[in-house]
Protein backbone atom coordinates (compact mmCIF):
# COMPACT_ATOMS: atom_id res chain seq x y z
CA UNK A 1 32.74 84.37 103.04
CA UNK A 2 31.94 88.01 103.28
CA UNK A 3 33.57 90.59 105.21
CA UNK A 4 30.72 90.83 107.08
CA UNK A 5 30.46 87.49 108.16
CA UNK A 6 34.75 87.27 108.86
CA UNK A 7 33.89 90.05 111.66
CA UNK A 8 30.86 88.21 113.19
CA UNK A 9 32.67 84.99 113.60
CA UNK A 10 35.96 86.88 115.27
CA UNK A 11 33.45 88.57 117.49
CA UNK A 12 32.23 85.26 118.51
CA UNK A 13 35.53 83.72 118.91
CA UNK A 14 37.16 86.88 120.47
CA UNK A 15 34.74 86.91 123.24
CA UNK A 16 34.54 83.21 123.43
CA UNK A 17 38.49 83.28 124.18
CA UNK A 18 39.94 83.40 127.92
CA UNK A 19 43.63 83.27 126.64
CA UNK A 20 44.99 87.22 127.92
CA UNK A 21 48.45 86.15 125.68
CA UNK A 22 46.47 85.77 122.24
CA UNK A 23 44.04 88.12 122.53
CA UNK A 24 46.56 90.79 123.13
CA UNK A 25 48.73 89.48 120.23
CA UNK A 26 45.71 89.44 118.00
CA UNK A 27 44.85 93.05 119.42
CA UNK A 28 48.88 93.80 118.45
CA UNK A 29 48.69 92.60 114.69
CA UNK A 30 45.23 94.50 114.13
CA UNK A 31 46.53 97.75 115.52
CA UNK A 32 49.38 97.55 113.57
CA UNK A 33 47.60 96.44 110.32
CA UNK A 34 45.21 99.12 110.79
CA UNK A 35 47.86 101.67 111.01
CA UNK A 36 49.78 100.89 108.29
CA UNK A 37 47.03 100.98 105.94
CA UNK A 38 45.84 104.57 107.04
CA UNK A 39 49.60 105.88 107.00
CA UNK A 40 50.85 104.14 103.51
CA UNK A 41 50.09 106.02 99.98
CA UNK A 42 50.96 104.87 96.65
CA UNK A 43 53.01 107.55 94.39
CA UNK A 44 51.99 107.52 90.57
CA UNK A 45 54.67 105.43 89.80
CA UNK A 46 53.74 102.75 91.77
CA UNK A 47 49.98 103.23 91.14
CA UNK A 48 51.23 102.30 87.35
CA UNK A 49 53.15 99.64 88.22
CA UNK A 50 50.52 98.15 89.92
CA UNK A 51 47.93 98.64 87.40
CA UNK A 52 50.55 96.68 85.08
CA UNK A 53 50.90 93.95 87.10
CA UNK A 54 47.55 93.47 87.88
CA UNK A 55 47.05 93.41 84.27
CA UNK A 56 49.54 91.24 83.40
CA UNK A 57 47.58 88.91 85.68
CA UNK A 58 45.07 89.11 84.26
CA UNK A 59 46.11 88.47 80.39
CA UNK A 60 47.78 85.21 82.28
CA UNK A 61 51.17 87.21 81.18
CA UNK A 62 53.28 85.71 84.63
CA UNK A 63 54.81 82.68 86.24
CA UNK A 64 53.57 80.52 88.72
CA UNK A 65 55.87 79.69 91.74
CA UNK A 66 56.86 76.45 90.73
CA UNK A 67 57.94 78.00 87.40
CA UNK A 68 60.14 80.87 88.35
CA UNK A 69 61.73 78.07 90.67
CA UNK A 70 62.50 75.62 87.87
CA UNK A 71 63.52 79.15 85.75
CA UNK A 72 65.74 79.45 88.50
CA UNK A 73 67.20 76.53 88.86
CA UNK A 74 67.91 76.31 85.14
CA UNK A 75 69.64 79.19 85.28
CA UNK A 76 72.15 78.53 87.81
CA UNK A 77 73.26 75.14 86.47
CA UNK A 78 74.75 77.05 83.27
């Protein structure tokens, strides 16, 4: 679904909804989301670390959850 079409549908539901307690928590976490992404700026280093990641992604270079868990759990029984 596009981003687009997300907004339409919350529009919809948003003025659809009579519940004061949700709306105002769903006002809440947008604020907040909103601001944090204006206020919050990568340095270099973390732009590179980033990139790497997202690289090693996408060479398939990573473990899934239920691998680092068993990793884990091999590790602590030594």
């Amino acid at each position: 679904m596009k981003t687009i079409e997300i907004k339409k549908k919350l529009i919809t539901e948003i003025n659809l909804s009579k519940n004061k307690n949700l709306l105002e928590e769903f006002y809440r976490f947008l604020h907040l989301e909103n601001e944090v992404q204006d206020k919050y700026k990568l340095n270099l280093e973390q732009k590179s670390v980033v990139a790497e990641a997202r690289n090693q992604i996408e060479t398939g270079d990573y473990l899934t959850n239920e691998q680092a868990n068993q990793e884990i759990d091999e590790w602590l029984k030594k």
